[in-house]
C-alpha atoms as a PDB file:
ATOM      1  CA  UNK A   1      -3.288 -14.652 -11.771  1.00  0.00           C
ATOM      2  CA  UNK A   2      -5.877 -12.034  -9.681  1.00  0.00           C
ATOM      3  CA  UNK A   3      -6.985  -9.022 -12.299  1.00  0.00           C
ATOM      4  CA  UNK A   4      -7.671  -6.958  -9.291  1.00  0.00           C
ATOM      5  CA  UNK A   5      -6.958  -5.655  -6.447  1.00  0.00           C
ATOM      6  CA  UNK A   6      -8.895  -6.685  -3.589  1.00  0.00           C
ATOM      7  CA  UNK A   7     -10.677  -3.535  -1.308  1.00  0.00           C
ATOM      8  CA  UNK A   8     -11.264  -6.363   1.358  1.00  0.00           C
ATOM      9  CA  UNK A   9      -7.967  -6.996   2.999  1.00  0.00           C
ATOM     10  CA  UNK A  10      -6.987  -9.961   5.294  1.00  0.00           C
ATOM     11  CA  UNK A  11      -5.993  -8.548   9.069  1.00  0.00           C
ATOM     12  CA  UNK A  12      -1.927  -8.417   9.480  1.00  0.00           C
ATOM     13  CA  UNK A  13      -2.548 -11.496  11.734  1.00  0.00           C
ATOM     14  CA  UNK A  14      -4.136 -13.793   8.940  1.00  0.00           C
ATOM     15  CA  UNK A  15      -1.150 -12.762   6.379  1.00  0.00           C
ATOM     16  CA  UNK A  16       1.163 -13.613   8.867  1.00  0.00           C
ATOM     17  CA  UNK A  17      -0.722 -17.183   9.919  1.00  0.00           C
ATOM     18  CA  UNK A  18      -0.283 -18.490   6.417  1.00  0.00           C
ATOM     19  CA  UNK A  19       1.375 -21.311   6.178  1.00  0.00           C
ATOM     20  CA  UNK A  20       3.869 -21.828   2.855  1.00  0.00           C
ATOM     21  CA  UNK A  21       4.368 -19.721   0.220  1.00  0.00           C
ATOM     22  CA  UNK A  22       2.698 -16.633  -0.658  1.00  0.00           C
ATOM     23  CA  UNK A  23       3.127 -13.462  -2.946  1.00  0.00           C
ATOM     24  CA  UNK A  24       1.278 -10.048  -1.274  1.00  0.00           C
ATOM     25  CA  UNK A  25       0.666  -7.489  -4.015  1.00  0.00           C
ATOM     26  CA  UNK A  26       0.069  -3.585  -3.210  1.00  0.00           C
ATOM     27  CA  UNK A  27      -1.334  -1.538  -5.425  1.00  0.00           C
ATOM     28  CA  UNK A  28      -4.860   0.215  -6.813  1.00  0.00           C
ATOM     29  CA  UNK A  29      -6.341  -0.745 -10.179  1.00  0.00           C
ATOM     30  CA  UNK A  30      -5.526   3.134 -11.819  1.00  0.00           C
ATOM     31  CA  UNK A  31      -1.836   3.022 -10.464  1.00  0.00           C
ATOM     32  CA  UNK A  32       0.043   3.532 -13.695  1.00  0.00           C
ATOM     33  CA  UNK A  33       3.042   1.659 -12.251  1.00  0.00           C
ATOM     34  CA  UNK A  34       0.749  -1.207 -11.353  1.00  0.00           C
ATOM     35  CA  UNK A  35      -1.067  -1.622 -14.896  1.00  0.00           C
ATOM     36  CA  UNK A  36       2.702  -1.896 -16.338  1.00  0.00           C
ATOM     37  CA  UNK A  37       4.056  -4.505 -13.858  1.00  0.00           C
ATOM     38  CA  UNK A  38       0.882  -6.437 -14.746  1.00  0.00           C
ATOM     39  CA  UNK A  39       2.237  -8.096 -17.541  1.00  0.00           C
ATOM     40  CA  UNK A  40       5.683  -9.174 -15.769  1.00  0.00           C
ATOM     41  CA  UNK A  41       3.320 -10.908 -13.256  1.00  0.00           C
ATOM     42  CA  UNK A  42       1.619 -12.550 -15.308  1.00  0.00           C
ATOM     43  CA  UNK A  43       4.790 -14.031 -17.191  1.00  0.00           C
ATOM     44  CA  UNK A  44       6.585 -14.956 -13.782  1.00  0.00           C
ATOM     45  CA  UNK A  45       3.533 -16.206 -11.769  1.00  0.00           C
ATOM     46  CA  UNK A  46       2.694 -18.319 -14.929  1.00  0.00           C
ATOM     47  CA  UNK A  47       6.060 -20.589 -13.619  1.00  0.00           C
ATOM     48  CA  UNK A  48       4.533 -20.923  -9.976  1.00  0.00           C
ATOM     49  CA  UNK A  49       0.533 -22.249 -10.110  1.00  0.00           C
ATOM     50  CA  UNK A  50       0.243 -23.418  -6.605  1.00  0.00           C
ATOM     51  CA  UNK A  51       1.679 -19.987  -5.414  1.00  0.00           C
ATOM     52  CA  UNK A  52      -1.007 -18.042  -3.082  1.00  0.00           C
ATOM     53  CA  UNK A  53      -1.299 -14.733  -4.277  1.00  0.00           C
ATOM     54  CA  UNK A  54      -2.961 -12.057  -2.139  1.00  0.00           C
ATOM     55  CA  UNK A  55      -3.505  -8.832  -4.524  1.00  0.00           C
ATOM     56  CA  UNK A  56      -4.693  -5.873  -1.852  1.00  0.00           C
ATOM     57  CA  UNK A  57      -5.960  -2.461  -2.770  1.00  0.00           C
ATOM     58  CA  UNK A  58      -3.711  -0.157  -1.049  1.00  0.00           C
ATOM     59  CA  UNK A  59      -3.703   3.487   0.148  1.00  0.00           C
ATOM     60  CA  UNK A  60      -3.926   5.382   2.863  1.00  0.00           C
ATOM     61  CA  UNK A  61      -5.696   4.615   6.150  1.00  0.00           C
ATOM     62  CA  UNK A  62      -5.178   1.111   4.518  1.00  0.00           C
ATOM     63  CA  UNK A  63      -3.903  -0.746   7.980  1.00  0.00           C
ATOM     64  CA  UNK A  64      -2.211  -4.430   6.153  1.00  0.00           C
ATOM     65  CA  UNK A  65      -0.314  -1.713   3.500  1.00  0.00           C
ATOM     66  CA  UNK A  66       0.871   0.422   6.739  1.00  0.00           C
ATOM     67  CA  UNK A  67       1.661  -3.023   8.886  1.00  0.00           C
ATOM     68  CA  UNK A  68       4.034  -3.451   5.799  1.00  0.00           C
ATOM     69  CA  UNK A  69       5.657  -0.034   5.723  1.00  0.00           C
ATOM     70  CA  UNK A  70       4.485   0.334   1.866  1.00  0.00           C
ATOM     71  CA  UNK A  71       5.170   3.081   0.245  1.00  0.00           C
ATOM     72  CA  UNK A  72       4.923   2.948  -3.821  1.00  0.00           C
ATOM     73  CA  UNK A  73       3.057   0.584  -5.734  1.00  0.00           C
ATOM     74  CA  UNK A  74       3.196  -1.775  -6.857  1.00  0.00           C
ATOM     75  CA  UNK A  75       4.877  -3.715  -4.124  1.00  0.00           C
ATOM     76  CA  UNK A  76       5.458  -7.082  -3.833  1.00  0.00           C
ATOM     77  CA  UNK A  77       6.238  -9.017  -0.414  1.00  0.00           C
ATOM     78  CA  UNK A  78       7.659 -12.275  -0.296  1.00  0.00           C
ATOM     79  CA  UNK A  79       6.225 -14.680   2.037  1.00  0.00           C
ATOM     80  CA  UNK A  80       7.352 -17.955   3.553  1.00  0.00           C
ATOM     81  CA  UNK A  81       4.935 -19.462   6.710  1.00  0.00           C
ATOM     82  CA  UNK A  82       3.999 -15.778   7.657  1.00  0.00           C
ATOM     83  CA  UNK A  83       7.581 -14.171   7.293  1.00  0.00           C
ATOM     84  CA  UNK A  84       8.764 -11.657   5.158  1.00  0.00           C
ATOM     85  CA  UNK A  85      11.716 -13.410   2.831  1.00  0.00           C
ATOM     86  CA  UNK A  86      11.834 -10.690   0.209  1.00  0.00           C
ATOM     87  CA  UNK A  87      10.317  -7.769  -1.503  1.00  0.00           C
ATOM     88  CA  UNK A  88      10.327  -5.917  -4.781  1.00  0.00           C
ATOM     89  CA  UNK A  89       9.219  -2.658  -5.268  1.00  0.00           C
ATOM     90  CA  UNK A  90       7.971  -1.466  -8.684  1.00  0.00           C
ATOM     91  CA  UNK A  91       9.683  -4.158 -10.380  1.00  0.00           C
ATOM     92  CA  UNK A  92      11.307  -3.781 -13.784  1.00  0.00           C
ATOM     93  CA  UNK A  93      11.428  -7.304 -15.248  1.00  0.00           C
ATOM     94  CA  UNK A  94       9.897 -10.515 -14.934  1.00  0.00           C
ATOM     95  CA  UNK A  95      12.858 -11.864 -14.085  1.00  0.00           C
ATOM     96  CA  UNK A  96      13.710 -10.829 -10.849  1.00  0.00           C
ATOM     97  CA  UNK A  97      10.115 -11.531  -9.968  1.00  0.00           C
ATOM     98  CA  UNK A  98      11.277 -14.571 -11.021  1.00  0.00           C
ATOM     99  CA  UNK A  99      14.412 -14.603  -8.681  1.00  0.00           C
ATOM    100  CA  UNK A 100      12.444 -13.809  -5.648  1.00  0.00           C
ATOM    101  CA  UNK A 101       9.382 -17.239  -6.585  1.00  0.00           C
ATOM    102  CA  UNK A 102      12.971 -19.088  -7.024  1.00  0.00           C
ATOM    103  CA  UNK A 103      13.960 -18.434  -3.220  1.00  0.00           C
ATOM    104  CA  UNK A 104      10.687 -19.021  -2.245  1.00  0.00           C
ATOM    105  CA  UNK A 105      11.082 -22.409  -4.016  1.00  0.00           C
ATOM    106  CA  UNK A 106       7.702 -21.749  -5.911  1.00  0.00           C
ATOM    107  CA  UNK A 107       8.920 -22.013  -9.976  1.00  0.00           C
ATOM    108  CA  UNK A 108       8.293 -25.133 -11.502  1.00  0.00           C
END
């Protein structure tokens, strides 16, 4: 799992040419909401190696956060071959983290 969040972002385009699975993270390192969904990640993304995980720094004037309409952190978007096939926004367990790798057919 990333420790933190990238300041270099991919263009909307890139995110959007990848192909399989892939887990887009919004946040900032100081987010307090962020720092406690850490752990959760860790124990759900610890079912799905191979998952690509793209952890962005987000905020304003941020243009792949606005491209996704985010709007708290952390959020988590849910990507199969460059679509959008789920989200979760400041999530409370690992579980439903969990849910959402399952439909992207990621656990092991």
């Amino acid at each position: 799992m990333i420790s933190s969040y990238s300041t270099v972002a991919p263009s909307r385009e890139e995110v959007d040419a990848l192909p399989g699975p892939t887990l887009v993270e919004f946040g900032t390192d100081w987010c307090g909401f962020c720092k406690a969904a850490q752990p959760l990640l860790a124990e759900a993304l610890a079912a799905a190696p191979a998952l690509r995980h793209l952890k962005i720094e987000d905020g304003s004037g941020r243009a792949l956060g606005r491209s996704f309409k985010v709007k708290l952190w952390p959020t988590l978007v849910f990507m199969r071959d460059g679509r959008e096939v789920g989200r979760l926004v400041r999530p409370a367990s690992a579980e439903l983290i969990r849910q959402e790798l399952g439909r992207l057919g990621t656990v092991a």
